[in-house]
PDB file of N, CA and C in Angstrom:
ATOM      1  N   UNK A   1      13.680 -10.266 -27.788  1.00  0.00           N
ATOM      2  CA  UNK A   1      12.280 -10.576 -27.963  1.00  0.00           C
ATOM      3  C   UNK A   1      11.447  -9.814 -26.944  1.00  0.00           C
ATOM      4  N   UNK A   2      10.339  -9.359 -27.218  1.00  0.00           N
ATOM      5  CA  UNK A   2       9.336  -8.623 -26.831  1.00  0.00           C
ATOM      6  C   UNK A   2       8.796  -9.202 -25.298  1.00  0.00           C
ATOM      7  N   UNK A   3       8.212  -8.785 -24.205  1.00  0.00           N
ATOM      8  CA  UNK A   3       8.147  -9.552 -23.017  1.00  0.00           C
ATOM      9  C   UNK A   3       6.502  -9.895 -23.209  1.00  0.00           C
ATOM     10  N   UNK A   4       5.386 -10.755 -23.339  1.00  0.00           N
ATOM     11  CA  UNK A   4       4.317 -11.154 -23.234  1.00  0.00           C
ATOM     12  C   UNK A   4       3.513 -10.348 -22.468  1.00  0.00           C
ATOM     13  N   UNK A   5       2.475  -9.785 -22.210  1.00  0.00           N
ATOM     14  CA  UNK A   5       1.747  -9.533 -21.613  1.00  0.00           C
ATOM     15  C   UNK A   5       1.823 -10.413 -19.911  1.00  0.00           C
ATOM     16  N   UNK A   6       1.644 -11.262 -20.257  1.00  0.00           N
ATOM     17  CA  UNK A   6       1.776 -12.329 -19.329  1.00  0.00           C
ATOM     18  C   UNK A   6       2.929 -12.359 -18.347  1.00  0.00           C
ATOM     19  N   UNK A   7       4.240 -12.027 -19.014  1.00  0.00           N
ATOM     20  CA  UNK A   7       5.292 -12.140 -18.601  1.00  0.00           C
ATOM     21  C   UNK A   7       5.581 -10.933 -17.706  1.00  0.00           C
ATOM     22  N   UNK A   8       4.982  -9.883 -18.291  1.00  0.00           N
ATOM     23  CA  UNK A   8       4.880  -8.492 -17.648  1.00  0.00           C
ATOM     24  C   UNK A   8       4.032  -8.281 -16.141  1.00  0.00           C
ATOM     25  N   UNK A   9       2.707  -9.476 -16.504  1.00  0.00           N
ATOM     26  CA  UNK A   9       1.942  -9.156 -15.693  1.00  0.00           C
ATOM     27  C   UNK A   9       3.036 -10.059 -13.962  1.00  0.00           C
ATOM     28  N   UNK A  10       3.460 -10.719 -14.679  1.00  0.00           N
ATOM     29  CA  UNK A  10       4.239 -11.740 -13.855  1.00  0.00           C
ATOM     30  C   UNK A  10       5.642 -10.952 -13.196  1.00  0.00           C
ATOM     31  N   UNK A  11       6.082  -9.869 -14.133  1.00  0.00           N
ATOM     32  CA  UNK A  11       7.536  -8.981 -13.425  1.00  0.00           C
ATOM     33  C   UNK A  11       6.812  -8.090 -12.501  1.00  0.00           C
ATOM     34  N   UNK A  12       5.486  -7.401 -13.009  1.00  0.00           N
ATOM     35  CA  UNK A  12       5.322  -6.651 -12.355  1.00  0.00           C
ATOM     36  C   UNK A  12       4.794  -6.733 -10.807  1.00  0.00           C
ATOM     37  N   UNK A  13       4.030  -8.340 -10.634  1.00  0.00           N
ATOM     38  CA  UNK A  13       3.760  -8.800  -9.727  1.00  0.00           C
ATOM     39  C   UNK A  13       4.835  -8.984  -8.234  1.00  0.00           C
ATOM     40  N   UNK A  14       5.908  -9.965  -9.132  1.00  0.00           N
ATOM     41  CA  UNK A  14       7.518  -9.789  -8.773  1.00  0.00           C
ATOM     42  C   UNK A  14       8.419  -8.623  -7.755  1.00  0.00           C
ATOM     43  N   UNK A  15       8.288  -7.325  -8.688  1.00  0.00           N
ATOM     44  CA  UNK A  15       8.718  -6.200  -8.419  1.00  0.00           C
ATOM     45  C   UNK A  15       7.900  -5.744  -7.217  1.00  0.00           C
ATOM     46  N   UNK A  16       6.242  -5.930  -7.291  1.00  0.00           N
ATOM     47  CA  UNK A  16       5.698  -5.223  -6.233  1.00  0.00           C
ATOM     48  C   UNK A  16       6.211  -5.961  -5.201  1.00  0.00           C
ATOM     49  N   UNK A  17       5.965  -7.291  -4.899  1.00  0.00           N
ATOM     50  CA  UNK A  17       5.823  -8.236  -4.093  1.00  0.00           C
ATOM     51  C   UNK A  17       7.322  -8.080  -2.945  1.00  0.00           C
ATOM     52  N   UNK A  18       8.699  -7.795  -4.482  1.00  0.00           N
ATOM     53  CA  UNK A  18       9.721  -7.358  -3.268  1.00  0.00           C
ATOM     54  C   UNK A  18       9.737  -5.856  -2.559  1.00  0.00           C
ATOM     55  N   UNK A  19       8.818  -5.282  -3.316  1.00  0.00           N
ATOM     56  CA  UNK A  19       8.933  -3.958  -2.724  1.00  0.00           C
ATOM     57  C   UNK A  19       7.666  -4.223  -1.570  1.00  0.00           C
ATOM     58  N   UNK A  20       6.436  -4.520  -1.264  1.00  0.00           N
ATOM     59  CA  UNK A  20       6.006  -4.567  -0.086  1.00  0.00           C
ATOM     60  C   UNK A  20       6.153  -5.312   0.999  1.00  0.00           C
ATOM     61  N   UNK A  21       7.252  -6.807   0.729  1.00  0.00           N
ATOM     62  CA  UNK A  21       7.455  -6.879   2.193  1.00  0.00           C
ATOM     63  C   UNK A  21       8.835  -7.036   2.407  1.00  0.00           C
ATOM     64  N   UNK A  22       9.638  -5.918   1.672  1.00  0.00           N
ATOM     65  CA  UNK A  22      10.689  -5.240   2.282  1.00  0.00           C
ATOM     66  C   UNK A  22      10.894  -4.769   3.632  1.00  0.00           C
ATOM     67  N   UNK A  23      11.808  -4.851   4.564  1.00  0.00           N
ATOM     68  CA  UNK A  23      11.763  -4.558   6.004  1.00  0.00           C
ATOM     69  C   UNK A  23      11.277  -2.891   5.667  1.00  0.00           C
ATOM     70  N   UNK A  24      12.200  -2.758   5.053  1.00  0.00           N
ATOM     71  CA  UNK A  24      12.519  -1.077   5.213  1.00  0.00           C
ATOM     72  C   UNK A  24      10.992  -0.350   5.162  1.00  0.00           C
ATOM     73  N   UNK A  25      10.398  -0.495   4.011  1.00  0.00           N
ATOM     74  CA  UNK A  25       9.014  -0.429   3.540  1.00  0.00           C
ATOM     75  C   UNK A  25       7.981  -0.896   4.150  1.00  0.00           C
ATOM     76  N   UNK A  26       7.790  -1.716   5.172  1.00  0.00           N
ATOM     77  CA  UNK A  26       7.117  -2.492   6.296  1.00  0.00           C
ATOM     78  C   UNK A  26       7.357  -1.136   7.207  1.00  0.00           C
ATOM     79  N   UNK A  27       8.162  -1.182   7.614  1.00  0.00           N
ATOM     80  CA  UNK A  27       8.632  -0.192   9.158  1.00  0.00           C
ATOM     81  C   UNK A  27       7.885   1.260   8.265  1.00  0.00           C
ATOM     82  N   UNK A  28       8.008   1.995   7.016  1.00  0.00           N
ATOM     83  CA  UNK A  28       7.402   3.290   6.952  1.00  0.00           C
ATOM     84  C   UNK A  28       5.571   3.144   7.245  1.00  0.00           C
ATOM     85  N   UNK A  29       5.499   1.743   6.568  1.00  0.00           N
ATOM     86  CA  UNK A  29       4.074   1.776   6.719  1.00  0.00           C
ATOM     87  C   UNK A  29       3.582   1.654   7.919  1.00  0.00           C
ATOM     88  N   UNK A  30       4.170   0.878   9.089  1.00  0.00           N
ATOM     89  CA  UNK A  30       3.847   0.835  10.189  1.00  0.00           C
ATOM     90  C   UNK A  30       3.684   2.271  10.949  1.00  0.00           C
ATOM     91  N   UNK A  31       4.841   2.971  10.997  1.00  0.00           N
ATOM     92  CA  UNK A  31       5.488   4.196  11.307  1.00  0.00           C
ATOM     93  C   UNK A  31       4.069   5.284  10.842  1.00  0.00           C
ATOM     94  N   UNK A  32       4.025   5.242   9.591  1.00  0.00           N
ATOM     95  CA  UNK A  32       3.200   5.955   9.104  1.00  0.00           C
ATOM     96  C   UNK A  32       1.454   6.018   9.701  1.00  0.00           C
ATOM     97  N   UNK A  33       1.096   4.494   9.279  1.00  0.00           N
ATOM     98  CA  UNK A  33      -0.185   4.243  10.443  1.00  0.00           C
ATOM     99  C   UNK A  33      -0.120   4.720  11.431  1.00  0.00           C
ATOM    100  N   UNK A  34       0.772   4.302  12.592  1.00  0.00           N
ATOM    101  CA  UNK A  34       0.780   4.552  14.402  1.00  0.00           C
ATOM    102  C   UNK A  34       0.383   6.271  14.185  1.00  0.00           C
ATOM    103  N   UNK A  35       1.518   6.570  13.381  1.00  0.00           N
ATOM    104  CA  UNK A  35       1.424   8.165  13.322  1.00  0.00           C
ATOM    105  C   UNK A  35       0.304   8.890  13.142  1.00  0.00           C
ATOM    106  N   UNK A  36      -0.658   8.438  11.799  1.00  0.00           N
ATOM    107  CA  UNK A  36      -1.626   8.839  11.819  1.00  0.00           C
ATOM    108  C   UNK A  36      -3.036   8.936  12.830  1.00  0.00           C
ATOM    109  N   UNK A  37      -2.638   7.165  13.419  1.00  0.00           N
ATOM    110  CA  UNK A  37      -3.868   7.388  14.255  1.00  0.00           C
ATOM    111  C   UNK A  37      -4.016   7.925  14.997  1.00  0.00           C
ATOM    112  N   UNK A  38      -2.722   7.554  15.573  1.00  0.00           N
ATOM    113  CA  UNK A  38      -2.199   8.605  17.501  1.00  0.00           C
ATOM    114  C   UNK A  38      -2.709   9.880  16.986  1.00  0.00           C
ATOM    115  N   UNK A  39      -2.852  10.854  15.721  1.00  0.00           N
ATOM    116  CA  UNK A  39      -2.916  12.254  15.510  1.00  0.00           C
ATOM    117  C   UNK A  39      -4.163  12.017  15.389  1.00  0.00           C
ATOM    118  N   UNK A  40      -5.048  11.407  14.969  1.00  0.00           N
ATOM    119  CA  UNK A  40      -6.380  11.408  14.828  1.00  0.00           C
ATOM    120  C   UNK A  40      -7.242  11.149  16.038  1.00  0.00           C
ATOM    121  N   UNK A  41      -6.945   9.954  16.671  1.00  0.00           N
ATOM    122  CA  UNK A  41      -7.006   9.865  18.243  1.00  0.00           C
ATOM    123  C   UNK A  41      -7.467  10.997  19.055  1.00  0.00           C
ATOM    124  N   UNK A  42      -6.025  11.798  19.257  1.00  0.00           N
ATOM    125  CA  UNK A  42      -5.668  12.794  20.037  1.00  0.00           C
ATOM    126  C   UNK A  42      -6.199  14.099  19.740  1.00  0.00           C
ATOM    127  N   UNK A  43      -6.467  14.037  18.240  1.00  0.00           N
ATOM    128  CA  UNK A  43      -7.236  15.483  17.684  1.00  0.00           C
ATOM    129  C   UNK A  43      -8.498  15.867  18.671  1.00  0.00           C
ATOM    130  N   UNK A  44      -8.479  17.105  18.894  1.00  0.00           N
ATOM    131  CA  UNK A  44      -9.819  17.675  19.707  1.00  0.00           C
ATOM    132  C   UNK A  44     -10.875  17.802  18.779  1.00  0.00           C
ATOM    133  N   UNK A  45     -12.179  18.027  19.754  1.00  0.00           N
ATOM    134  CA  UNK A  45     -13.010  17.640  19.094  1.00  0.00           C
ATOM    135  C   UNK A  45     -13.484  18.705  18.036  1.00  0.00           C
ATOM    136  N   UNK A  46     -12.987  20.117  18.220  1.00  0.00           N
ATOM    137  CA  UNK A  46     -13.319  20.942  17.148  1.00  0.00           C
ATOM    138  C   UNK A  46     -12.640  21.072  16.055  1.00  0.00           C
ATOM    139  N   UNK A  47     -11.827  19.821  15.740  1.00  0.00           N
ATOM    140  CA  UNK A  47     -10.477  19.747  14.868  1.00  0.00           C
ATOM    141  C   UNK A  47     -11.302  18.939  13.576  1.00  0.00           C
ATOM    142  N   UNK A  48     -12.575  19.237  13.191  1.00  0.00           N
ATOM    143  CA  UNK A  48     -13.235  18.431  12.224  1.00  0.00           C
ATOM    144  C   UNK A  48     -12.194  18.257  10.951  1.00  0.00           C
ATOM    145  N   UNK A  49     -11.518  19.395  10.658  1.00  0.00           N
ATOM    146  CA  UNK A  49     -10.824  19.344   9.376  1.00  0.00           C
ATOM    147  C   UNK A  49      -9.544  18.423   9.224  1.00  0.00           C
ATOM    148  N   UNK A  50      -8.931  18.586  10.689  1.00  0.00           N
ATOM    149  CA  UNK A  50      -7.760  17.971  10.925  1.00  0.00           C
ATOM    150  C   UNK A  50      -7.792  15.885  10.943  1.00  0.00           C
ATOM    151  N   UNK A  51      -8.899  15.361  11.310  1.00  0.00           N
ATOM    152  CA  UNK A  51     -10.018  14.732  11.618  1.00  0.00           C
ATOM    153  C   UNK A  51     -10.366  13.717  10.007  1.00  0.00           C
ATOM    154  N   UNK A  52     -10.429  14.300   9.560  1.00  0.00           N
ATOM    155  CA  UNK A  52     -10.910  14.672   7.554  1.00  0.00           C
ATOM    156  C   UNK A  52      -9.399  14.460   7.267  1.00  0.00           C
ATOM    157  N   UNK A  53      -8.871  15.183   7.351  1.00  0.00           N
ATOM    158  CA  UNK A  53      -7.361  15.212   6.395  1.00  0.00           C
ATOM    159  C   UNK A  53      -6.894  13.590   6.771  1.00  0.00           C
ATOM    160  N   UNK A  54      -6.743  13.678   8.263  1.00  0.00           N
ATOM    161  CA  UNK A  54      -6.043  12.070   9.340  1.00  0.00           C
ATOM    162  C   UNK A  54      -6.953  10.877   8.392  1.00  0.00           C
ATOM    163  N   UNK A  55      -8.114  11.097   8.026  1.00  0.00           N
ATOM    164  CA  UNK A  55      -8.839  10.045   7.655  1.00  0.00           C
ATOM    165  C   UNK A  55      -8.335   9.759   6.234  1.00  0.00           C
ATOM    166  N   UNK A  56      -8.884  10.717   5.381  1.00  0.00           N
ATOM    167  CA  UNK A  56      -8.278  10.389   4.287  1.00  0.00           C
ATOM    168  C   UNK A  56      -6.490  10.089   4.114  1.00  0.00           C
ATOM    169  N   UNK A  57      -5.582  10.660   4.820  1.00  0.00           N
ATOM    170  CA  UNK A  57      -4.141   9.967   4.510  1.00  0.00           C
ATOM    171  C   UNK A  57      -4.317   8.040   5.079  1.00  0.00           C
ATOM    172  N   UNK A  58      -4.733   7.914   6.145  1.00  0.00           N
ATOM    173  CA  UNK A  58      -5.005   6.847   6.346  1.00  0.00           C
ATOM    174  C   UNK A  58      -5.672   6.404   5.174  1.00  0.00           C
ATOM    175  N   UNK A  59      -6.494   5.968   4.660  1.00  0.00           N
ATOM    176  CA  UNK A  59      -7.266   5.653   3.561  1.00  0.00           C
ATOM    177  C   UNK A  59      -6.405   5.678   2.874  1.00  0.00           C
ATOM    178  N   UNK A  60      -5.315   6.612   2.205  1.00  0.00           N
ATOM    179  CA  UNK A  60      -4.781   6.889   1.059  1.00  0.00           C
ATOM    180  C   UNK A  60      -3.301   5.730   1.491  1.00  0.00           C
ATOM    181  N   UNK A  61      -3.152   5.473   2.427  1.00  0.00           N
ATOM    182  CA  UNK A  61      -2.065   4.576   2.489  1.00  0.00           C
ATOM    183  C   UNK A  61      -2.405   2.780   2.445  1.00  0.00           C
ATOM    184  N   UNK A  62      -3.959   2.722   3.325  1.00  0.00           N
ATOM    185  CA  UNK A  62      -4.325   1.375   2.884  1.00  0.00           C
ATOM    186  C   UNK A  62      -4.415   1.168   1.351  1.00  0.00           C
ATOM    187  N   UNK A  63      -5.416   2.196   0.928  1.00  0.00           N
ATOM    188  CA  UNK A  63      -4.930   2.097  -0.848  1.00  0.00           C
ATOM    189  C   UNK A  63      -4.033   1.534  -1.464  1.00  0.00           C
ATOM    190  N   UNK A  64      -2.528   2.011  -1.057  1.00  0.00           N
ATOM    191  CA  UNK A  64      -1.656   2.061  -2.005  1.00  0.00           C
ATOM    192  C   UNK A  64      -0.904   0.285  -1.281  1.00  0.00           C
ATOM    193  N   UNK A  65      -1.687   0.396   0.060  1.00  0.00           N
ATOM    194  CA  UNK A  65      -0.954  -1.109   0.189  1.00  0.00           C
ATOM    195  C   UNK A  65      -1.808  -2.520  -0.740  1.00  0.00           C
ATOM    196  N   UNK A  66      -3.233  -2.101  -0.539  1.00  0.00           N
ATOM    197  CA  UNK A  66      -4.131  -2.870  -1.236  1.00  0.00           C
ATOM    198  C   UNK A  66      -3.652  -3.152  -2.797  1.00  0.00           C
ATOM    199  N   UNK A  67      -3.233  -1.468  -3.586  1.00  0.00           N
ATOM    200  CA  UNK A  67      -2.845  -1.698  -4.644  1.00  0.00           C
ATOM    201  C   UNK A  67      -1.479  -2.646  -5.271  1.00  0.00           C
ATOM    202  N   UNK A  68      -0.705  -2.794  -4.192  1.00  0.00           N
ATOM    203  CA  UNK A  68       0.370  -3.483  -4.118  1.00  0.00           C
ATOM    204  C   UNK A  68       0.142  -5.142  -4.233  1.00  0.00           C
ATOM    205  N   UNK A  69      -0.908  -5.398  -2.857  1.00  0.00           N
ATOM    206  CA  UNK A  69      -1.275  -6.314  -2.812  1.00  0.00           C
ATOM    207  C   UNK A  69      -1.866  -7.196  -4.115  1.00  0.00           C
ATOM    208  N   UNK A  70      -2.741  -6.231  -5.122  1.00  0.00           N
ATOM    209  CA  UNK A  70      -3.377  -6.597  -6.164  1.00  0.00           C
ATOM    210  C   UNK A  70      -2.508  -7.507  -7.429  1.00  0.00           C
ATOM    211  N   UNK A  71      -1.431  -6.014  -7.213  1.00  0.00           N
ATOM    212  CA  UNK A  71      -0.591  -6.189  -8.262  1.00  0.00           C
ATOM    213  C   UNK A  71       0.597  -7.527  -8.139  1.00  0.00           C
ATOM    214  N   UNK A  72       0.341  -7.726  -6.658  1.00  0.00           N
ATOM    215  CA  UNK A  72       1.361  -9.107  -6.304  1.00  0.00           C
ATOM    216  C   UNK A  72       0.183 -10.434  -7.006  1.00  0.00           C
ATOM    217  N   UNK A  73      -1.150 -10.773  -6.509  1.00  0.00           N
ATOM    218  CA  UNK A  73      -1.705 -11.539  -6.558  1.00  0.00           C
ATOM    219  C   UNK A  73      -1.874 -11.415  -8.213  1.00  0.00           C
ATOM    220  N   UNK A  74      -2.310 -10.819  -9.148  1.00  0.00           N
ATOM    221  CA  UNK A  74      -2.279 -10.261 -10.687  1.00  0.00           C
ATOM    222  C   UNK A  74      -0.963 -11.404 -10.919  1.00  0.00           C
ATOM    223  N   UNK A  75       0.196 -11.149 -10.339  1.00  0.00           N
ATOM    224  CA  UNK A  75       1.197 -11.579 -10.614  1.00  0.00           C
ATOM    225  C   UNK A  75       1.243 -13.512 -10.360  1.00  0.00           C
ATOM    226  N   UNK A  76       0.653 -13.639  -9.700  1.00  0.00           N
ATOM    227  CA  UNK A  76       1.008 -15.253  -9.324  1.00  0.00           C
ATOM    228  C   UNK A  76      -0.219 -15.664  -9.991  1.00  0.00           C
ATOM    229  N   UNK A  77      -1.513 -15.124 -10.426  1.00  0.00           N
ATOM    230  CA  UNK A  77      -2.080 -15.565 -11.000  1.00  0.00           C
ATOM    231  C   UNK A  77      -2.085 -16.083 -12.096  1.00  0.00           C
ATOM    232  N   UNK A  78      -1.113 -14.843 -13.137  1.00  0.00           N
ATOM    233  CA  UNK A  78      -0.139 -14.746 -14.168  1.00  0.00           C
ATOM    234  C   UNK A  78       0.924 -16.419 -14.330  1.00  0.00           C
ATOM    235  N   UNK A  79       0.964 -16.603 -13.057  1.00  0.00           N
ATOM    236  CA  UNK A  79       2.175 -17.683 -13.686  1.00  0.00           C
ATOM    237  C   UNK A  79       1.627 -18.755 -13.499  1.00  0.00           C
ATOM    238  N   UNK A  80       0.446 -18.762 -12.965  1.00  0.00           N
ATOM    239  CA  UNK A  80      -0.275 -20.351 -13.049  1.00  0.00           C
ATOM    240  C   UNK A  80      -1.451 -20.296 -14.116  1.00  0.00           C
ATOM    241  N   UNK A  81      -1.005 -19.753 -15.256  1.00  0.00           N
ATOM    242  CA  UNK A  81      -1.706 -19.716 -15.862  1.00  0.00           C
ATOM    243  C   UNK A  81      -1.382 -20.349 -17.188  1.00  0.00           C
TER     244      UNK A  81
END
């Protein structure tokens, strides 16, 4: 039988939920942040581009945690429903 919309919205919630607070996956994101900022931090001041790039990967990683986050809450919303 076919999985519900519902049911989907509920695996997929599931799936994210073990994949973001996985140790392993915790430690890159951490890893990844420190990394970025310390480089952004430390960038000189004529490093506008370098500066720009540091900003947006930062940005681009809260994103993808936010999107995670969404897709967990999507999910529990899903089952009290």
């Amino acid at each position: 039988m076919a999985r519900t919309p519902k049911e989907k919205r509920i695996d997929k919630g599931n799936a994210a939920e073990k994949l973001f607070y996985d140790p392993l996956i915790q430690e890159v994101f951490d890893k990844m942040e420190k990394s970025y900022n310390n480089a952004w931090v430390s960038s000189g001041l004529d490093d506008i581009q370098k500066r720009e790039t540091l900003f947006l990967s930062i940005r681009a990683l809260s994103d993808f945690k936010l999107e995670l986050e969404s897709m967990i809450m999507g999910g529990k919303i899903a089952q009290k429903e």
